[in-house]
C-alpha atoms as a PDB file:
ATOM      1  CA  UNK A   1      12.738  26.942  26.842  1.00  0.00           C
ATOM      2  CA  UNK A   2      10.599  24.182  25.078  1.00  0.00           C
ATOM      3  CA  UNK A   3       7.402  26.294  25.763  1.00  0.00           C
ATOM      4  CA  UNK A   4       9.231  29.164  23.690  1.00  0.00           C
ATOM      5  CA  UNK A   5       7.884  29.974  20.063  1.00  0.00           C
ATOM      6  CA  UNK A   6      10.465  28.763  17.225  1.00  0.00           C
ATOM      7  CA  UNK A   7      11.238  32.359  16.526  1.00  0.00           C
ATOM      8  CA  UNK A   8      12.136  32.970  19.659  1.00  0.00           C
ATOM      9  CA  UNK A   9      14.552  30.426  20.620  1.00  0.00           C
ATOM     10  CA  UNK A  10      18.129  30.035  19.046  1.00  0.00           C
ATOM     11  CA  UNK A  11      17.422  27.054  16.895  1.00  0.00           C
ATOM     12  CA  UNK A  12      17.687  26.208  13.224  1.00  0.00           C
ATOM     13  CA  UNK A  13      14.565  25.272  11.518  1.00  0.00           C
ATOM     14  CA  UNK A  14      14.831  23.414   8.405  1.00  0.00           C
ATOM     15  CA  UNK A  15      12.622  23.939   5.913  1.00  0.00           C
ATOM     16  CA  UNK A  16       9.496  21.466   5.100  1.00  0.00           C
ATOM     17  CA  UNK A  17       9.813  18.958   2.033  1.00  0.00           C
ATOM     18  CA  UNK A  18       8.043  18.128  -0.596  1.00  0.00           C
ATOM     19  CA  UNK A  19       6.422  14.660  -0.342  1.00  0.00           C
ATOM     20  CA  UNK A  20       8.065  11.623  -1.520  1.00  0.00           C
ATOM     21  CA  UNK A  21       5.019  10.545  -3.001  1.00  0.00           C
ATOM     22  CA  UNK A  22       4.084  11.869  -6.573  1.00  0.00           C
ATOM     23  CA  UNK A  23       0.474  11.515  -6.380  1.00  0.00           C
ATOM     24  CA  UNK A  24      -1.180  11.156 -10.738  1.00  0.00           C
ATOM     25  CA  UNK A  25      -3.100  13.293 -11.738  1.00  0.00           C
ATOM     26  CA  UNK A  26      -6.748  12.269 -11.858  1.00  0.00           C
ATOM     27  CA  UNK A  27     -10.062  13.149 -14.356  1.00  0.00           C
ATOM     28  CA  UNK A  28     -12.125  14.001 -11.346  1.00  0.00           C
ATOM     29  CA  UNK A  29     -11.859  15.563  -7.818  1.00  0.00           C
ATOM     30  CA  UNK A  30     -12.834  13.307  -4.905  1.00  0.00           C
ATOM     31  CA  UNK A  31     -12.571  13.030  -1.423  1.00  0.00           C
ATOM     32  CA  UNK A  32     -10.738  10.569   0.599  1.00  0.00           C
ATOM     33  CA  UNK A  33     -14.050   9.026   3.022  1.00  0.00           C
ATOM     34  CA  UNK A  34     -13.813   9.899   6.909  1.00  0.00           C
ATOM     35  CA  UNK A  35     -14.206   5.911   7.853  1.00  0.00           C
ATOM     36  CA  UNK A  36     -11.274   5.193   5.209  1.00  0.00           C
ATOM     37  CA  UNK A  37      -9.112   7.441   6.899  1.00  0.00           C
ATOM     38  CA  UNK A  38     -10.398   6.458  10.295  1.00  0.00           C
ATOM     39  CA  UNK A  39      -9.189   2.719   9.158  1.00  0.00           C
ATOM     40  CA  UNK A  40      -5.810   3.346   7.998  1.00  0.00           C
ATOM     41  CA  UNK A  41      -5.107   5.714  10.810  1.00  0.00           C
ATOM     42  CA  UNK A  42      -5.974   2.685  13.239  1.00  0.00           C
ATOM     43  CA  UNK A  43      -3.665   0.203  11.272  1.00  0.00           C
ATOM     44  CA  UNK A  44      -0.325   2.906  11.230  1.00  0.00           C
ATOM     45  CA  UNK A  45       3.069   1.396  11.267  1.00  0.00           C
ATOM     46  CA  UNK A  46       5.926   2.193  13.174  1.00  0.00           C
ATOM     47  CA  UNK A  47       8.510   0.347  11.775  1.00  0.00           C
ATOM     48  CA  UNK A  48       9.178  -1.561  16.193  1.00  0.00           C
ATOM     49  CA  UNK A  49      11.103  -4.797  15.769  1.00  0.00           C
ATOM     50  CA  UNK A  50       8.022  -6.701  16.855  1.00  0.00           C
ATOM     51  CA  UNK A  51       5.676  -5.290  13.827  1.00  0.00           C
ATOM     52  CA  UNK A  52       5.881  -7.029  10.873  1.00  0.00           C
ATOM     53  CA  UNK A  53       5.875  -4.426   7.759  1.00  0.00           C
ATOM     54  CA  UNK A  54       4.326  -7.123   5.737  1.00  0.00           C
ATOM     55  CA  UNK A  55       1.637  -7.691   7.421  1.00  0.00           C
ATOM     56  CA  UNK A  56       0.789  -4.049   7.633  1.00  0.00           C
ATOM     57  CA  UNK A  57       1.137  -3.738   4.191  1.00  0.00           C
ATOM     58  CA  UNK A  58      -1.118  -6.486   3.723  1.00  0.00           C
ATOM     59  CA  UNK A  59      -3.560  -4.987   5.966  1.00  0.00           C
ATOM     60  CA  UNK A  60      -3.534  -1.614   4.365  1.00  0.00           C
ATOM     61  CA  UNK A  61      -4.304  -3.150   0.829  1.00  0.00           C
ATOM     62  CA  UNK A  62      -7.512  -4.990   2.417  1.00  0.00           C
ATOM     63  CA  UNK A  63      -8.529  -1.742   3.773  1.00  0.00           C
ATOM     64  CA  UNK A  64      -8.343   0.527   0.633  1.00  0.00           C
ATOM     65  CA  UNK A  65      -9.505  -2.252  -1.359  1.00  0.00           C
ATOM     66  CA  UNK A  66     -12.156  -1.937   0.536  1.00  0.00           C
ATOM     67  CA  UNK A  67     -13.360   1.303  -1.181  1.00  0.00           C
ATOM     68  CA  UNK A  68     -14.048   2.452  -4.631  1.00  0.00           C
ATOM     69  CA  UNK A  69     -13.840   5.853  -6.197  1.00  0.00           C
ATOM     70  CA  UNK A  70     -15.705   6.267  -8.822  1.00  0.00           C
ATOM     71  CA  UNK A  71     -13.353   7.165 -12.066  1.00  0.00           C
ATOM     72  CA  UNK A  72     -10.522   6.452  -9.644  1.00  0.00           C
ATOM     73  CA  UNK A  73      -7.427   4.469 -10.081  1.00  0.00           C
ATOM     74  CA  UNK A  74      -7.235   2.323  -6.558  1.00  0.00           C
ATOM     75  CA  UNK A  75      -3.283   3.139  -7.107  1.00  0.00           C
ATOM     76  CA  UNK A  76      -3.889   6.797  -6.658  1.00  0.00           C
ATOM     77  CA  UNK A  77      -5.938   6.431  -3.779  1.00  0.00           C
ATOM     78  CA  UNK A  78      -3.148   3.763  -2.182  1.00  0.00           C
ATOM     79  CA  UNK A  79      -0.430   6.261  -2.811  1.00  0.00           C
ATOM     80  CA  UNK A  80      -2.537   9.141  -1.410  1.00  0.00           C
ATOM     81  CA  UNK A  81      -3.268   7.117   2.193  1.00  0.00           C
ATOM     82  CA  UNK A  82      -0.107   5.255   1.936  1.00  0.00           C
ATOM     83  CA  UNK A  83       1.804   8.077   3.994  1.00  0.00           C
ATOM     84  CA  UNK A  84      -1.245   8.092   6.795  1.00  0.00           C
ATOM     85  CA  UNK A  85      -0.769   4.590   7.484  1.00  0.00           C
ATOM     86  CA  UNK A  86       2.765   5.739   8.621  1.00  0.00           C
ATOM     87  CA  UNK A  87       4.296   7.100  12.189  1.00  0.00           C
ATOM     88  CA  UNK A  88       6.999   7.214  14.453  1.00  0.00           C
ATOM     89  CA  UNK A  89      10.291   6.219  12.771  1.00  0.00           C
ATOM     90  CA  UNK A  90       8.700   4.913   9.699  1.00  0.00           C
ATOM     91  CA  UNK A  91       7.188   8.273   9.060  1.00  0.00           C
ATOM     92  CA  UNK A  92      10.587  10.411   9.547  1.00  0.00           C
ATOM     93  CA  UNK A  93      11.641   7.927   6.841  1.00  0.00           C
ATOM     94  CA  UNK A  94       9.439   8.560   4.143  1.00  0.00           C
ATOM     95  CA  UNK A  95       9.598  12.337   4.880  1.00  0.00           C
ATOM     96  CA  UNK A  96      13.249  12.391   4.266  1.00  0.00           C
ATOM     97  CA  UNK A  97      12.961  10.636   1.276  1.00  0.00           C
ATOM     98  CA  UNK A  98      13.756  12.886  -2.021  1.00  0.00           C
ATOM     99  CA  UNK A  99      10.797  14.877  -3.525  1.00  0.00           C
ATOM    100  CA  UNK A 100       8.929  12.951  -5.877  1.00  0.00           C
ATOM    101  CA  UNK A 101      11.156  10.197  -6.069  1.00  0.00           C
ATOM    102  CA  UNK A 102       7.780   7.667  -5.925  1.00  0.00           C
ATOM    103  CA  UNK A 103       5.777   7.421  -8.884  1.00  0.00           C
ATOM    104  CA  UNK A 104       3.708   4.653  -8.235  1.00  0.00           C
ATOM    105  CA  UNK A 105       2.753   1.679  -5.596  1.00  0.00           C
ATOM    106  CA  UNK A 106       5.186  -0.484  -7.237  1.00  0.00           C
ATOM    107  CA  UNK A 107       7.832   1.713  -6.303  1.00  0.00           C
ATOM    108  CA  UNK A 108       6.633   2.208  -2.959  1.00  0.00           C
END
């Protein structure tokens, strides 16, 4: 049964949500750098009782202050990474989180 398509199976699939995360709108397109993401997808949090969330919060601000984008706001870029830094448990939360509830890091 778990090797059946969705369709196929008698199961109710809800629909995908919007993110969490309102993103600003920014003066110029850019592109989030490969090694950026290849840092923040090495530090993700799960949200275990044996992680400390402030320490991975603190670790994720080193790493995208790290980078610059030119014209950029560094809050855009944190709030564009912030939900790749995410898995497990920690991720399910911010995905059920209301649609566009987040408007900027301070919220976060």
């Amino acid at each position: 049964m778990d090797n059946e398509p969705m369709w196929a199976a008698d199961r109710v699939v809800a629909p995908t949500p919007g993110s969490a995360i309102t993103i600003p709108k920014t003066t110029n397109e850019f592109a989030i750098k490969g090694n950026h993401l290849t840092l923040v997808k090495g530090n993700q949090f799960d949200g275990r009782i044996k992680t400390d969330p402030h320490k991975h919060i603190h670790e994720f601000l080193e790493i995208c202050n790290m980078f610059k984008y030119k014209d950029t706001e560094n809050e855009v870029v944190r709030l564009m990474m912030f939900p790749l830094s995410l898995t497990g448990e920690e991720k399910t939360w911010l995905d059920e989180l209301n649609e566009g509830i987040i408007k900027t890091w301070d919220e976060l």
